[in-house]
C-alpha atoms as a PDB file:
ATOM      1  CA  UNK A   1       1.583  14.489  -4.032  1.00  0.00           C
ATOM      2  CA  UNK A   2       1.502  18.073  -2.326  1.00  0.00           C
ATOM      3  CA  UNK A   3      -1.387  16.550   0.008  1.00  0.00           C
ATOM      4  CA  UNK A   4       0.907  13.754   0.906  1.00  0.00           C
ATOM      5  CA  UNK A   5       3.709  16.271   1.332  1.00  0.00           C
ATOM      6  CA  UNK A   6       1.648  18.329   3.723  1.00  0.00           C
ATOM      7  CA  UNK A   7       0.057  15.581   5.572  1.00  0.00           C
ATOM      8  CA  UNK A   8       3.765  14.069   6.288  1.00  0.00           C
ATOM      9  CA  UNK A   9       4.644  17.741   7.703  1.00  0.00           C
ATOM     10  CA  UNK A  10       2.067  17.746  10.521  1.00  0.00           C
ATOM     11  CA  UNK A  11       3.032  14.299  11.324  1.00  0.00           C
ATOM     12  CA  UNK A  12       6.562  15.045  11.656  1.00  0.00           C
ATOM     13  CA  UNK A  13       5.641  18.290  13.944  1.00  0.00           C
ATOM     14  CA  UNK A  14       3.221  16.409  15.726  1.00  0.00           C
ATOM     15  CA  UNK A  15       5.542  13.980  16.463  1.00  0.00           C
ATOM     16  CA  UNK A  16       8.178  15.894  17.277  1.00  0.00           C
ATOM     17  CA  UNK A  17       6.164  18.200  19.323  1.00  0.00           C
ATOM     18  CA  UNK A  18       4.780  14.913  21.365  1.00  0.00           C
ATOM     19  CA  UNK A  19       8.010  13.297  21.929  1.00  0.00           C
ATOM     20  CA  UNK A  20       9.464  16.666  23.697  1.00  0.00           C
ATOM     21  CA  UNK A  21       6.248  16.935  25.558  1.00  0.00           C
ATOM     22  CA  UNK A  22       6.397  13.216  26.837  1.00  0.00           C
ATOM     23  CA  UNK A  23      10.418  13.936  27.375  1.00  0.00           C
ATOM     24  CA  UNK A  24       9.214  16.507  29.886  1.00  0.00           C
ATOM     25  CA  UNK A  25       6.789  15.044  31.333  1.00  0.00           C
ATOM     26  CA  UNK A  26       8.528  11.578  31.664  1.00  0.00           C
ATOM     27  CA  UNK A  27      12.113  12.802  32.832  1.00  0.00           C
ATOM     28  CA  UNK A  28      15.057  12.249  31.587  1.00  0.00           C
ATOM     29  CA  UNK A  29      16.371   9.367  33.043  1.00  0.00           C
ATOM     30  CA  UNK A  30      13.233   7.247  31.068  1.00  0.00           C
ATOM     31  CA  UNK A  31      12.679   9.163  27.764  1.00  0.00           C
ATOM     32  CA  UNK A  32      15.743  11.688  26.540  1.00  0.00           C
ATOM     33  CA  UNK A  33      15.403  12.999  23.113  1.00  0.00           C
ATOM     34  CA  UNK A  34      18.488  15.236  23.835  1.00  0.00           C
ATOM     35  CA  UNK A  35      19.599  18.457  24.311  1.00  0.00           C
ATOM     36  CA  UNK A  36      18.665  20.736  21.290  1.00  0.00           C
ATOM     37  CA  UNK A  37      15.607  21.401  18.426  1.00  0.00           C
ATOM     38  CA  UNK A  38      17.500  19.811  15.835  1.00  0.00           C
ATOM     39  CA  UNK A  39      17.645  15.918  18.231  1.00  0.00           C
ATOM     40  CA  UNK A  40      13.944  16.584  18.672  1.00  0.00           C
ATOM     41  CA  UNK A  41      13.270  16.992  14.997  1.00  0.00           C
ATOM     42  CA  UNK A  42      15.051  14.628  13.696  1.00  0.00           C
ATOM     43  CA  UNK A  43      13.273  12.051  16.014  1.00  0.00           C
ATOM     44  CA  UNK A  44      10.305  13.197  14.857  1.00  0.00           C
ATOM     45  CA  UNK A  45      11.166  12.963  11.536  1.00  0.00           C
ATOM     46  CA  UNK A  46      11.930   9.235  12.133  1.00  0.00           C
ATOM     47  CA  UNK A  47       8.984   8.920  14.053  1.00  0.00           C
ATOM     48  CA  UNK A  48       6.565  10.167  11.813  1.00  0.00           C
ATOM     49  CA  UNK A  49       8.353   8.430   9.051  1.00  0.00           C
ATOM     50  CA  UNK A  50       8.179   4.460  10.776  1.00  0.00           C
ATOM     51  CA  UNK A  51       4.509   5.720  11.582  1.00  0.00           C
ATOM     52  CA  UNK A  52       3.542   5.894   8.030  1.00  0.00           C
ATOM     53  CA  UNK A  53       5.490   2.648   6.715  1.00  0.00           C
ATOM     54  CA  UNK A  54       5.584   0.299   9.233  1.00  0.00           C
ATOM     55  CA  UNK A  55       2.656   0.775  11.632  1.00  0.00           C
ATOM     56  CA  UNK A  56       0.110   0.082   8.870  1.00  0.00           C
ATOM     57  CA  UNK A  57       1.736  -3.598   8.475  1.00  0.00           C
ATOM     58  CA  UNK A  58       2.060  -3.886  11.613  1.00  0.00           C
ATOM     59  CA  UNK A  59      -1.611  -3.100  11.788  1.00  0.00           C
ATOM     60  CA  UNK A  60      -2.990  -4.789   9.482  1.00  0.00           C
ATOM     61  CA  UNK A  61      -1.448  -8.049  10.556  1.00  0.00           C
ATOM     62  CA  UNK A  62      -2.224  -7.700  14.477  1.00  0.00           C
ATOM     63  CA  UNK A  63      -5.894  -7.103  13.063  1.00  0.00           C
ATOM     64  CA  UNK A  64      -7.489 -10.297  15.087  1.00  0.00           C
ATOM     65  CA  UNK A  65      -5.750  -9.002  18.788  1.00  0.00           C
ATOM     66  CA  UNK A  66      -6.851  -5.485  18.101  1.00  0.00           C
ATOM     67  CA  UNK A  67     -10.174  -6.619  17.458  1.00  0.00           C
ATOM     68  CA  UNK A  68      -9.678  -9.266  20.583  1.00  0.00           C
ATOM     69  CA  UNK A  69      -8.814  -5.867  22.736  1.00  0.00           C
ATOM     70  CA  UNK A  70     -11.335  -3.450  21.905  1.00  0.00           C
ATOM     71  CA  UNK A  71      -8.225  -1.579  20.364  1.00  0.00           C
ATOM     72  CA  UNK A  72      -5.842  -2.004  23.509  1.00  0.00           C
ATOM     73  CA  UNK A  73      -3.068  -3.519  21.269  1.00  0.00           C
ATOM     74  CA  UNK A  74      -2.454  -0.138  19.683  1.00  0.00           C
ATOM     75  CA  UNK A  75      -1.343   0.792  22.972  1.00  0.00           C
ATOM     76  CA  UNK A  76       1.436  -1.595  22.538  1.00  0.00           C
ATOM     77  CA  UNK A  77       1.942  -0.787  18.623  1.00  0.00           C
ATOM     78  CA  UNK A  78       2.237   2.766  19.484  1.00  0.00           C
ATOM     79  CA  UNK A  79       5.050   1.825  21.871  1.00  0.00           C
ATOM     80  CA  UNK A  80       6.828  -0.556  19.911  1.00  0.00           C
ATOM     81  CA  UNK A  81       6.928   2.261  17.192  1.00  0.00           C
ATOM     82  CA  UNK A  82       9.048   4.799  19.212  1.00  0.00           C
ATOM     83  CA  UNK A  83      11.289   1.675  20.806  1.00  0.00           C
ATOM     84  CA  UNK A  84      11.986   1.126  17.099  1.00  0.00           C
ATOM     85  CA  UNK A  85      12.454   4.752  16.581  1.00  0.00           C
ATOM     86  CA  UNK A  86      15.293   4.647  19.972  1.00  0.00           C
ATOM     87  CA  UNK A  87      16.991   2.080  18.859  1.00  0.00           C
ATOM     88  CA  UNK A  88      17.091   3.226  14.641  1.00  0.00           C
ATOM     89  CA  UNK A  89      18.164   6.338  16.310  1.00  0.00           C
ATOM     90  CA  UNK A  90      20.371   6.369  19.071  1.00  0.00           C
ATOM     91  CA  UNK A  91      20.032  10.434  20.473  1.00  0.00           C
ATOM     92  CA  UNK A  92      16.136   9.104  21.445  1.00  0.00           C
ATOM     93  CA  UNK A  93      16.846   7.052  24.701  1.00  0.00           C
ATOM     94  CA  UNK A  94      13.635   4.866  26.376  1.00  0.00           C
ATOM     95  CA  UNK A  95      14.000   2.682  28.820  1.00  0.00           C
ATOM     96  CA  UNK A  96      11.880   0.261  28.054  1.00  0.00           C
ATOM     97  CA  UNK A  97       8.786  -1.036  26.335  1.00  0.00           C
ATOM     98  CA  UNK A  98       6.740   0.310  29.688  1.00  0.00           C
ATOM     99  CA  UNK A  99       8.284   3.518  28.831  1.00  0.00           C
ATOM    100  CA  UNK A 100       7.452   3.503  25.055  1.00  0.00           C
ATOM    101  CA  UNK A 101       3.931   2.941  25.968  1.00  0.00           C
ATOM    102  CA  UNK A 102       3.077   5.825  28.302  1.00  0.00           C
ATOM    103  CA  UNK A 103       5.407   8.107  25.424  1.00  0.00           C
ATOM    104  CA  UNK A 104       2.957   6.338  23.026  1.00  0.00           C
ATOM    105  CA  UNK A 105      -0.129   7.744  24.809  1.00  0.00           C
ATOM    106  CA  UNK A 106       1.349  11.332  25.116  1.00  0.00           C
ATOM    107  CA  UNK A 107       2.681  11.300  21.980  1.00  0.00           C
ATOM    108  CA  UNK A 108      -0.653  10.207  20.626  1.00  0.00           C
ATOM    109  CA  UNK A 109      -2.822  12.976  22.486  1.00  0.00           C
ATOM    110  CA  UNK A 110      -0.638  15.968  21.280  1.00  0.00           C
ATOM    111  CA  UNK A 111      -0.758  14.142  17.878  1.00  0.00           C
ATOM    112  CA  UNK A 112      -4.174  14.760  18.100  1.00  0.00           C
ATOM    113  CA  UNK A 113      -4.561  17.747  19.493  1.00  0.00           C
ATOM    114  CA  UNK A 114      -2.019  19.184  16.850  1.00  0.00           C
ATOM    115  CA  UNK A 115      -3.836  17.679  13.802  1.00  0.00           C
ATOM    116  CA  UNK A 116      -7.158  19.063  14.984  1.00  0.00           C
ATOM    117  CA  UNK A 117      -5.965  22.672  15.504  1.00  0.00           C
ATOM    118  CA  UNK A 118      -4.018  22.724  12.014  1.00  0.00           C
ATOM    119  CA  UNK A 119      -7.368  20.671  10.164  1.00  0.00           C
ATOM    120  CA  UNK A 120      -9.233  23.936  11.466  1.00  0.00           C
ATOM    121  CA  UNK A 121      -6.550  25.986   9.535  1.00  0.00           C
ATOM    122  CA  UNK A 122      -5.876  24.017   6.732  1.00  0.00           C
END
């Protein structure tokens, strides 16, 4: 359960950390997460928290186009996942699913970056 518990955490600042970083890098007028920490984590929180129940469905049943795309498609899962997150929460604004998709990519790459600097301190 603690495992769980910890693995969730660096998710949810992962998350959080990528959306800012893709809000920055994106501008405002196509990704906002709003003005403060506490809009940022609380995307993140939702974020992280649609990442570990829905995307593995979501997965799991796109399995054949995945497999069709070399992996592509999770591109477009990864994008669909923070439109869900904008429109679950309303503070995250994206414009669209074009949007979601390059916010995907950055959000995916910090997420990454983050896990593999905390796995070397964990």
């Amino acid at each position: 359960m603690r495992g769980l518990l910890i693995h969730f955490a660096v998710r949810w600042l992962a998350s959080s950390l990528g959306l800012f970083v893709a809000a920055g890098l994106l501008g405002s007028t196509r990704l906002s997460v709003g003005g403060n920490l506490t809009t940022v984590a609380a995307a993140g929180f939702f974020l992280a928290l649609v990442n570990m129940a829905i995307k593995p469905v979501l997965v799991l049943l796109s399995f054949p186009v995945i497999l069709m795309s070399i992996g592509i498609f999770m591109l477009v899962i990864n994008g669909f996942m923070i439109l869900l997150v904008s429109y679950l929460y309303s503070p995250l604004f994206v414009k669209n699913l074009g949007v979601a998709i390059i916010a995907g990519l950055i959000v995916g790459f910090v997420n990454f970056l983050v896990s593999k600097v905390l796995e070397d301190l964990v």
